[in-house]
PDB file of N, CA and C in Angstrom:
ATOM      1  N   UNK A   1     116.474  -8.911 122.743  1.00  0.00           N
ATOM      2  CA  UNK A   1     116.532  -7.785 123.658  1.00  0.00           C
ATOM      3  C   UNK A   1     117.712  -7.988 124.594  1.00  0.00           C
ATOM      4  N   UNK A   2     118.791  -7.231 124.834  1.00  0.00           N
ATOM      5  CA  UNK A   2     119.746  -7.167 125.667  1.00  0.00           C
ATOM      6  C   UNK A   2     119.492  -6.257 126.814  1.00  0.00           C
ATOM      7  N   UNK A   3     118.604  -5.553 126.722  1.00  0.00           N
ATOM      8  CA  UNK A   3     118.351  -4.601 128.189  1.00  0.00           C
ATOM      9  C   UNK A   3     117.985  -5.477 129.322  1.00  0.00           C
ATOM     10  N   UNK A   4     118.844  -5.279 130.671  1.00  0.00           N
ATOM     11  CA  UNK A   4     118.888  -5.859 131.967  1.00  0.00           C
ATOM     12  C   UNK A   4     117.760  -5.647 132.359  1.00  0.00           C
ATOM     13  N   UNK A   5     116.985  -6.505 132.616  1.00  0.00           N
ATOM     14  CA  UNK A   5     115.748  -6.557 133.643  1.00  0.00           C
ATOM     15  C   UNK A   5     115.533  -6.632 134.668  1.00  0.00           C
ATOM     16  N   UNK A   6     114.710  -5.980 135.730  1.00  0.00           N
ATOM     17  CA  UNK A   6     114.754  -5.491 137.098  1.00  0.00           C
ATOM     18  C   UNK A   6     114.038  -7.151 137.381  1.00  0.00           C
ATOM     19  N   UNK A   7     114.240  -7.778 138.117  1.00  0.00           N
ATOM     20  CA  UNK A   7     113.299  -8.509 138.991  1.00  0.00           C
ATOM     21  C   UNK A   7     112.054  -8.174 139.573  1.00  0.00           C
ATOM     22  N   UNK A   8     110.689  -8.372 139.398  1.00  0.00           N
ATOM     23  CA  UNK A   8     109.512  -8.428 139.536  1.00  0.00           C
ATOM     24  C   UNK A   8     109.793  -8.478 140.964  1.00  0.00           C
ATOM     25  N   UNK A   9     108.896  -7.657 141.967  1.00  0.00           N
ATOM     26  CA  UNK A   9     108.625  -7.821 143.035  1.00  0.00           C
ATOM     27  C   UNK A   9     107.732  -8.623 143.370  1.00  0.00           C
ATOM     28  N   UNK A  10     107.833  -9.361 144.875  1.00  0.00           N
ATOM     29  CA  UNK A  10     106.690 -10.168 145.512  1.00  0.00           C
ATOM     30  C   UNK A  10     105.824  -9.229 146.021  1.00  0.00           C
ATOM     31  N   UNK A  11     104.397  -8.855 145.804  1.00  0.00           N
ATOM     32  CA  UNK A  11     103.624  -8.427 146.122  1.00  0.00           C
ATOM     33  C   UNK A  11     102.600  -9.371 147.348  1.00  0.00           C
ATOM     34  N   UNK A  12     102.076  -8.319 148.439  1.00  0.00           N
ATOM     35  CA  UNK A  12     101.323  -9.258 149.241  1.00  0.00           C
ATOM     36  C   UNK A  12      99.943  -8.809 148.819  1.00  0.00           C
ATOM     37  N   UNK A  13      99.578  -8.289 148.241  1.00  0.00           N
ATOM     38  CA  UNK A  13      97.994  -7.791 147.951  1.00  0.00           C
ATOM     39  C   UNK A  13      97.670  -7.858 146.178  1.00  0.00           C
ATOM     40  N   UNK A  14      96.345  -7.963 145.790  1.00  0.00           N
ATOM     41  CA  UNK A  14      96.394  -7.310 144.178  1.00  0.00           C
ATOM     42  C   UNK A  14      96.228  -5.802 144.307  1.00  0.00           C
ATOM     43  N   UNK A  15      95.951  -5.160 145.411  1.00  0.00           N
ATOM     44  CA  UNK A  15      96.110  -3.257 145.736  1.00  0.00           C
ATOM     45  C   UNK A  15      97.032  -3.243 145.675  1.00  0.00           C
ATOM     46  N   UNK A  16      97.930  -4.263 146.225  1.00  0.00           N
ATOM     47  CA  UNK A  16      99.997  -3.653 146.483  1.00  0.00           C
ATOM     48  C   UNK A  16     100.367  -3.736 144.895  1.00  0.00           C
ATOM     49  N   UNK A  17      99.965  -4.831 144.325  1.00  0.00           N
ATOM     50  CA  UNK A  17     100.676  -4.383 143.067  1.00  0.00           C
ATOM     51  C   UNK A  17     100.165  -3.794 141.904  1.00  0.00           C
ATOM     52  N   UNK A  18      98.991  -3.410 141.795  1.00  0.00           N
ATOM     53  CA  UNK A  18      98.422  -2.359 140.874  1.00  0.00           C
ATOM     54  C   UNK A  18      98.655  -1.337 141.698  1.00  0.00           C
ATOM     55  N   UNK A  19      98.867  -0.800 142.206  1.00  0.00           N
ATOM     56  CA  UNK A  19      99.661   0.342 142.546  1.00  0.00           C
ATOM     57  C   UNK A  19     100.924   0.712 142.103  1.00  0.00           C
ATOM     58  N   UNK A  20     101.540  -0.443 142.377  1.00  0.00           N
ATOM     59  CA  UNK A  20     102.860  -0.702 141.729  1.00  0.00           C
ATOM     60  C   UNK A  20     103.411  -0.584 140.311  1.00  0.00           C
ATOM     61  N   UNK A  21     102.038  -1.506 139.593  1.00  0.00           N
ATOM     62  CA  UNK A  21     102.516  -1.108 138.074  1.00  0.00           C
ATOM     63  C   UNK A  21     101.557   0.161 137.646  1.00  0.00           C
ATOM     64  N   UNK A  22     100.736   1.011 138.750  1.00  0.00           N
ATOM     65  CA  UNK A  22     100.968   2.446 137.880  1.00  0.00           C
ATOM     66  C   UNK A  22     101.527   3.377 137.907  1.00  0.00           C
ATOM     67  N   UNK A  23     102.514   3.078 138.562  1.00  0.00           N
ATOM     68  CA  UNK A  23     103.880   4.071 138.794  1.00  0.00           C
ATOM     69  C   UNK A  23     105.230   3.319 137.864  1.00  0.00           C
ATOM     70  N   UNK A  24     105.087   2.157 137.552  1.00  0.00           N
ATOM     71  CA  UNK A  24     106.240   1.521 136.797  1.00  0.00           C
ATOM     72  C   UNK A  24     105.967   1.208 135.315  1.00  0.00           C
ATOM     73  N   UNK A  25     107.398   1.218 134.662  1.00  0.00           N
ATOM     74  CA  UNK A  25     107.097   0.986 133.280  1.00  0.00           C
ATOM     75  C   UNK A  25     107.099  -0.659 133.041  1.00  0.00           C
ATOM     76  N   UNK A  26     106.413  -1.745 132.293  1.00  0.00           N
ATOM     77  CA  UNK A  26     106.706  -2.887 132.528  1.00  0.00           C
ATOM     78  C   UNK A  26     107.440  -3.246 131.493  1.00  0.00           C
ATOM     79  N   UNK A  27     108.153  -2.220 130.767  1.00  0.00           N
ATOM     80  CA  UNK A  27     108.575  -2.772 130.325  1.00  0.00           C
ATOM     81  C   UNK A  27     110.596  -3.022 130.602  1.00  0.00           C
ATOM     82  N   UNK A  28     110.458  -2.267 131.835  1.00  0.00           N
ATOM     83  CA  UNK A  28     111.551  -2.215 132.464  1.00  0.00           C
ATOM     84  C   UNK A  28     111.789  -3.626 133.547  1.00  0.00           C
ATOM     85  N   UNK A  29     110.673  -4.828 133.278  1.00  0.00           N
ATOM     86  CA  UNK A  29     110.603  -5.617 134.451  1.00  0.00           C
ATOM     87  C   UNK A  29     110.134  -7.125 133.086  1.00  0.00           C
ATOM     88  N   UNK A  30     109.376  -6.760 131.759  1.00  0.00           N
ATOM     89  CA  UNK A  30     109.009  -7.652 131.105  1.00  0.00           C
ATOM     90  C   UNK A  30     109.620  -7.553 129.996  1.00  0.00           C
ATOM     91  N   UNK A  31     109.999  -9.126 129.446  1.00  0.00           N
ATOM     92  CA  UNK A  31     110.699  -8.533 128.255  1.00  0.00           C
ATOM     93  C   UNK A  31     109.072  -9.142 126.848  1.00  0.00           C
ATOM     94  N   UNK A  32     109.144  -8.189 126.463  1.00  0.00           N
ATOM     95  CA  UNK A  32     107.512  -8.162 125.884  1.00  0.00           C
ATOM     96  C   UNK A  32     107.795  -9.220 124.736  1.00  0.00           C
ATOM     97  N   UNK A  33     109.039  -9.124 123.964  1.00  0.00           N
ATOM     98  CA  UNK A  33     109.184  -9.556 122.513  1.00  0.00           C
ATOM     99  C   UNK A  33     109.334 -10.802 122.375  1.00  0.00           C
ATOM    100  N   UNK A  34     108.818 -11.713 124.222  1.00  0.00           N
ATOM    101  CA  UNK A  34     108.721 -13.263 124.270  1.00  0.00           C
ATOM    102  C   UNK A  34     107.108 -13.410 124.694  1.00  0.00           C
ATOM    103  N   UNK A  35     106.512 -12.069 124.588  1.00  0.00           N
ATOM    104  CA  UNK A  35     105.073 -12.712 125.296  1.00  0.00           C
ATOM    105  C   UNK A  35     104.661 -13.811 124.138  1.00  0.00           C
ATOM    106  N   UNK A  36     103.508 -14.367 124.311  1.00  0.00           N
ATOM    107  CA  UNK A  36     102.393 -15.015 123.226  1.00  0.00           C
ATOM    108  C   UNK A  36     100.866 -14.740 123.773  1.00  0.00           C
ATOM    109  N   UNK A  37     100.395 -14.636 122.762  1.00  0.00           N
ATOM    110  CA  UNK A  37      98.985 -14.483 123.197  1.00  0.00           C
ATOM    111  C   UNK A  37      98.527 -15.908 123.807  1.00  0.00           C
ATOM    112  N   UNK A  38      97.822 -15.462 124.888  1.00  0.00           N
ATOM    113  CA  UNK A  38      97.153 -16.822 125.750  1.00  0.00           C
ATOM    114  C   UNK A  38      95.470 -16.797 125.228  1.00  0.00           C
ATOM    115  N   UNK A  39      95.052 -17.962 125.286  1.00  0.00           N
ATOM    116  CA  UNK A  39      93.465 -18.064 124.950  1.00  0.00           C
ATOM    117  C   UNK A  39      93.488 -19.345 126.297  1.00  0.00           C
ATOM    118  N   UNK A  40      92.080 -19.106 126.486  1.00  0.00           N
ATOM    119  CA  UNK A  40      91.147 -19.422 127.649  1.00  0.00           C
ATOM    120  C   UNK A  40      89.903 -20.253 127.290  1.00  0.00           C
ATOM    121  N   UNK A  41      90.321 -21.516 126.133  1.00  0.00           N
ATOM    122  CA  UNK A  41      88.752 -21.606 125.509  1.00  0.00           C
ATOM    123  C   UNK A  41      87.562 -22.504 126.235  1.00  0.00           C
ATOM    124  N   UNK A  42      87.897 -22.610 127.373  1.00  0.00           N
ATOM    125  CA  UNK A  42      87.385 -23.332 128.747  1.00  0.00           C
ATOM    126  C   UNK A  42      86.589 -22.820 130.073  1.00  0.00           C
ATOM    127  N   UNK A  43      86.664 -21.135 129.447  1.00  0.00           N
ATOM    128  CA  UNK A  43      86.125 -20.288 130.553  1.00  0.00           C
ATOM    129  C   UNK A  43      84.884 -20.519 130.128  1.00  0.00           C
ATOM    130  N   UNK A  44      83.730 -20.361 131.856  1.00  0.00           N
ATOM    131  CA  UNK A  44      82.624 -20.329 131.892  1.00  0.00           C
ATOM    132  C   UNK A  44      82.084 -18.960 131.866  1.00  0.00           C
ATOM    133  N   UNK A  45      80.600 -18.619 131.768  1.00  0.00           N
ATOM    134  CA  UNK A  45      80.312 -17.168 131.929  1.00  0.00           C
ATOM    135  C   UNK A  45      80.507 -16.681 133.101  1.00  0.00           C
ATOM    136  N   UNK A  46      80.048 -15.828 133.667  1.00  0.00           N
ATOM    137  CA  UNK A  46      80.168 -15.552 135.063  1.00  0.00           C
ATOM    138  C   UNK A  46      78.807 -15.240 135.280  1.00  0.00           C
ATOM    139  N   UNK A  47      77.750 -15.317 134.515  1.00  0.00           N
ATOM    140  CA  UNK A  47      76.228 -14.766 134.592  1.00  0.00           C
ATOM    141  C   UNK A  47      75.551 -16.176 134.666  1.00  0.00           C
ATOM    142  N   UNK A  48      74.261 -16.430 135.245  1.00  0.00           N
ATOM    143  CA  UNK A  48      73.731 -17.273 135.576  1.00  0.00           C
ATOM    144  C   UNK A  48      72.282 -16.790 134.724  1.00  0.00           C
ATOM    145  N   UNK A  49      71.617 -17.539 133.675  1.00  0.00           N
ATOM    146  CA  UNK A  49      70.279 -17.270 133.047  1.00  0.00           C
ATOM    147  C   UNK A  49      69.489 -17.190 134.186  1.00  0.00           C
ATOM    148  N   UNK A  50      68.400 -16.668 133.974  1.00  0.00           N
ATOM    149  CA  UNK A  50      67.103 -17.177 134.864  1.00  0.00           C
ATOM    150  C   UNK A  50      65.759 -16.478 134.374  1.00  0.00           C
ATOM    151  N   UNK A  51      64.728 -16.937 134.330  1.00  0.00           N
ATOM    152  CA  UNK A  51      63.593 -16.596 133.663  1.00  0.00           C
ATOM    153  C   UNK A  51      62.644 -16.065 134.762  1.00  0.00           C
ATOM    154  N   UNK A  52      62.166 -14.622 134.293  1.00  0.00           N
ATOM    155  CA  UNK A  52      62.212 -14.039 134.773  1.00  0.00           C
ATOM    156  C   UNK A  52      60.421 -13.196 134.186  1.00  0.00           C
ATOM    157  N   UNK A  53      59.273 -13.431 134.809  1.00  0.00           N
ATOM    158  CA  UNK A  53      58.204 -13.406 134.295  1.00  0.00           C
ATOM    159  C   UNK A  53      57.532 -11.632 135.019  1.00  0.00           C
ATOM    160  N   UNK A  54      57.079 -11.181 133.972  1.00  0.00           N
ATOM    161  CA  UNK A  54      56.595  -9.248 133.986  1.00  0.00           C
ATOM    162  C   UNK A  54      55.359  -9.434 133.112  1.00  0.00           C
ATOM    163  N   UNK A  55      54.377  -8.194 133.086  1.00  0.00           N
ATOM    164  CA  UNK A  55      53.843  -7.745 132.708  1.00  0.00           C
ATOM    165  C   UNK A  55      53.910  -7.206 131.271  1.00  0.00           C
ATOM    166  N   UNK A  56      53.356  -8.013 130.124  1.00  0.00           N
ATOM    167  CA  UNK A  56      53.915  -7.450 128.795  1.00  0.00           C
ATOM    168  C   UNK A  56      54.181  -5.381 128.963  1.00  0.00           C
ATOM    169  N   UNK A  57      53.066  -4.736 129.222  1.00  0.00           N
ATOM    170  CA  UNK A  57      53.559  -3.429 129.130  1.00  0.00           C
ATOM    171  C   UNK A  57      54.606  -3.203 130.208  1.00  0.00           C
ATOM    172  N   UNK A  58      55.316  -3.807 131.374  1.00  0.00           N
ATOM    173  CA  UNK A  58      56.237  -2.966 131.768  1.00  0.00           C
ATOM    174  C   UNK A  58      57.274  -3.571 130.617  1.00  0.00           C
ATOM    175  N   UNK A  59      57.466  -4.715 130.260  1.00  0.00           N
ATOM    176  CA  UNK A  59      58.472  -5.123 129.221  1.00  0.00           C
ATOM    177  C   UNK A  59      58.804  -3.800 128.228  1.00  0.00           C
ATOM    178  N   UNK A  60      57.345  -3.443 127.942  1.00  0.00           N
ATOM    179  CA  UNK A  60      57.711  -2.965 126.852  1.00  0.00           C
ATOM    180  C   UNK A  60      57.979  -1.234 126.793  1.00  0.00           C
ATOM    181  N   UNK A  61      57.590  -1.108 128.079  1.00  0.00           N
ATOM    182  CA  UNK A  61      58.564   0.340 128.850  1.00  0.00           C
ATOM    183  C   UNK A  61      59.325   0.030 129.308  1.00  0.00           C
ATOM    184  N   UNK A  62      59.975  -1.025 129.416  1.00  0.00           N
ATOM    185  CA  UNK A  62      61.734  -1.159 129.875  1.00  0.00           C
ATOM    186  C   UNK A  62      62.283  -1.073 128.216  1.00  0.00           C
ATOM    187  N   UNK A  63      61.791  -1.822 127.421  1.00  0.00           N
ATOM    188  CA  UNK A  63      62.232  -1.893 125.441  1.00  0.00           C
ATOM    189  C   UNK A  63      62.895  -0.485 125.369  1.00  0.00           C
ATOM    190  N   UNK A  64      61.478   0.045 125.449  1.00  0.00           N
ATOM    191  CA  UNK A  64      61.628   1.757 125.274  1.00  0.00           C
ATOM    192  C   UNK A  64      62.630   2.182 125.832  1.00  0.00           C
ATOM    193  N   UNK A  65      62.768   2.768 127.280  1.00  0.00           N
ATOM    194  CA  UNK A  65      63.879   3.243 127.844  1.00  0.00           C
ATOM    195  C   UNK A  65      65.468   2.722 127.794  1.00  0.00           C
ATOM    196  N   UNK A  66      65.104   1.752 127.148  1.00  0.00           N
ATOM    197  CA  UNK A  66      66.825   1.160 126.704  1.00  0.00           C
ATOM    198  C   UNK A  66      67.027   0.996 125.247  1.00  0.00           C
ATOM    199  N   UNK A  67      66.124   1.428 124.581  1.00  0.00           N
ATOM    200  CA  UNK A  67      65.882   1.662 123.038  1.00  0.00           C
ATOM    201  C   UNK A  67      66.513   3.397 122.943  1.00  0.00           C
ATOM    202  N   UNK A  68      65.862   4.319 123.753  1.00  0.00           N
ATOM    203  CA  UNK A  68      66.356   5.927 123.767  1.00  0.00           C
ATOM    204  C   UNK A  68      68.179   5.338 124.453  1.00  0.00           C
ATOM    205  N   UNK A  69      67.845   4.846 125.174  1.00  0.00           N
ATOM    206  CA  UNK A  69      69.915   4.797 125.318  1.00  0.00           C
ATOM    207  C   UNK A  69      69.902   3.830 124.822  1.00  0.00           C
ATOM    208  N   UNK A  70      70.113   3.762 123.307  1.00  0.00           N
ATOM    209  CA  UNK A  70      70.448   2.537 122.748  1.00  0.00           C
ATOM    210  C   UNK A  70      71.841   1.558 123.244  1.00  0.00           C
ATOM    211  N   UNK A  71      70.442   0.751 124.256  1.00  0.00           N
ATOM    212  CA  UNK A  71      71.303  -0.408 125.061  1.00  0.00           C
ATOM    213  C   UNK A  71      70.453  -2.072 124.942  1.00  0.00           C
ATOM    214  N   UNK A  72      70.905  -2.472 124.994  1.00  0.00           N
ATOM    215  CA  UNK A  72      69.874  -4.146 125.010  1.00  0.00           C
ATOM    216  C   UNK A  72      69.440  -3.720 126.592  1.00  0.00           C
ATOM    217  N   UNK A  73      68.060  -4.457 126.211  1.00  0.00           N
ATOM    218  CA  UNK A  73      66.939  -4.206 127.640  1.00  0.00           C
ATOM    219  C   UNK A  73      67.359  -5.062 128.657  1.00  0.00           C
ATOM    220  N   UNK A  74      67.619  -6.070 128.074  1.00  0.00           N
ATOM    221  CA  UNK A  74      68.040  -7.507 129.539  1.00  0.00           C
ATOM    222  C   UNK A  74      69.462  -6.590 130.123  1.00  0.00           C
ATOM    223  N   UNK A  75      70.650  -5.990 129.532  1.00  0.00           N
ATOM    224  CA  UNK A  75      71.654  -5.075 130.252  1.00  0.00           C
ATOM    225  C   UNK A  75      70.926  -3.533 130.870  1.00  0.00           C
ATOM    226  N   UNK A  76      70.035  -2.954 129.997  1.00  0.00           N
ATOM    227  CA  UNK A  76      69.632  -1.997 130.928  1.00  0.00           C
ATOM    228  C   UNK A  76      68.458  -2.204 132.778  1.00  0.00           C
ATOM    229  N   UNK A  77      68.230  -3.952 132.695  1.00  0.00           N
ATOM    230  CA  UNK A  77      67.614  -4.578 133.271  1.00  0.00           C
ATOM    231  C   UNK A  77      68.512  -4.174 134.196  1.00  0.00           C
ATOM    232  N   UNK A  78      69.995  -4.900 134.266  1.00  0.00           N
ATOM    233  CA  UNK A  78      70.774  -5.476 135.000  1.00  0.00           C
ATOM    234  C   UNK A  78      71.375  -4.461 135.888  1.00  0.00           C
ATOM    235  N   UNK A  79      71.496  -3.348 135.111  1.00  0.00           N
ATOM    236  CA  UNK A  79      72.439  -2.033 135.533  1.00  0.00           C
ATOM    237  C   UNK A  79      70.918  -0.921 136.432  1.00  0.00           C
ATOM    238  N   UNK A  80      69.806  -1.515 135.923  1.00  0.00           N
ATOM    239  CA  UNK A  80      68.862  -1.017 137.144  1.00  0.00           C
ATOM    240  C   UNK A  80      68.808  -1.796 138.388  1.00  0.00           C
ATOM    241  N   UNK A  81      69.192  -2.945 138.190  1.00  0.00           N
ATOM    242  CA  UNK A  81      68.600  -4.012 139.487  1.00  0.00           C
ATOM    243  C   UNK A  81      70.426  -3.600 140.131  1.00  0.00           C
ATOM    244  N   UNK A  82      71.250  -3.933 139.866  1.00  0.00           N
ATOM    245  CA  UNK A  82      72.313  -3.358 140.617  1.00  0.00           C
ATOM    246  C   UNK A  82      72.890  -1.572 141.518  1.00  0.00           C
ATOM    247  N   UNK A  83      71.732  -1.019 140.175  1.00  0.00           N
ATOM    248  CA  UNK A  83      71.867   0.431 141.148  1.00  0.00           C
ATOM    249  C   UNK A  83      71.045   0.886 142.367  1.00  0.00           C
ATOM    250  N   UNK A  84      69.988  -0.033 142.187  1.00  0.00           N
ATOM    251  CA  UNK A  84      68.708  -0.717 143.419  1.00  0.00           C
ATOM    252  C   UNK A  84      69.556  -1.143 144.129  1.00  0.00           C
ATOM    253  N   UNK A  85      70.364  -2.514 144.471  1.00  0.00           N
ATOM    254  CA  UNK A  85      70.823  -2.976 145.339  1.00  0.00           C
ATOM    255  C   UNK A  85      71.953  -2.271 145.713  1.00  0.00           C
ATOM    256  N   UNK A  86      72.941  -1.368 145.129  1.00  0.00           N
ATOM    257  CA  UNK A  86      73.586  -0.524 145.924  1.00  0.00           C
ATOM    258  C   UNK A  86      73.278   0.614 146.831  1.00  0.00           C
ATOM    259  N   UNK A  87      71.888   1.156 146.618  1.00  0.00           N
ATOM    260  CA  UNK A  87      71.314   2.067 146.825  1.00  0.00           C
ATOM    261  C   UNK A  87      70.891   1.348 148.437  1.00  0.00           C
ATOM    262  N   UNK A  88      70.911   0.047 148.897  1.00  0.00           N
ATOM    263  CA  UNK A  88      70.202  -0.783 149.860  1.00  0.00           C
ATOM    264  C   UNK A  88      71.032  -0.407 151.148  1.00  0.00           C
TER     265      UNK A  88
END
């Protein structure tokens, strides 16, 4: 690639510069045809297990209601207990 590349700005925020690159092209600032794919095979989850004891029938009306939005129940769990605590 011979096209002149702009110098990357110092950003003071991660708002200052995602702002930044959605108004800019990157590829006017990156030259892409040296990236490499990076792997991470050391990352931890970010979720913590925990056991978590109910009533077989509400279990199995939570099954249900995340069976009609076919979703796994432990995620339709998660996305109820978070819309609870935003709701706080």
């Amino acid at each position: 690639m011979n096209k002149k590349l702009k110098p990357v700005p110092k950003f003071h925020s991660e708002a200052e510069e995602r702002k930044f690159w959605e108004t800019h092209d990157t590829t006017d600032y990156v030259d892409w045809s040296q990236a490499r794919r990076a792997r991470f095979p050391n990352l931890k989850l970010s979720t913590t297990t925990i056991s978590l004891r109910m009533p077989q029938g509400t279990l199995d009306r939570i099954k249900v209601a995340a069976n009609r939005r076919d979703v796994p129940y432990q995620s339709l769990i998660k996305v109820w207990l978070e819309e609870k605590l935003d709701a706080e």
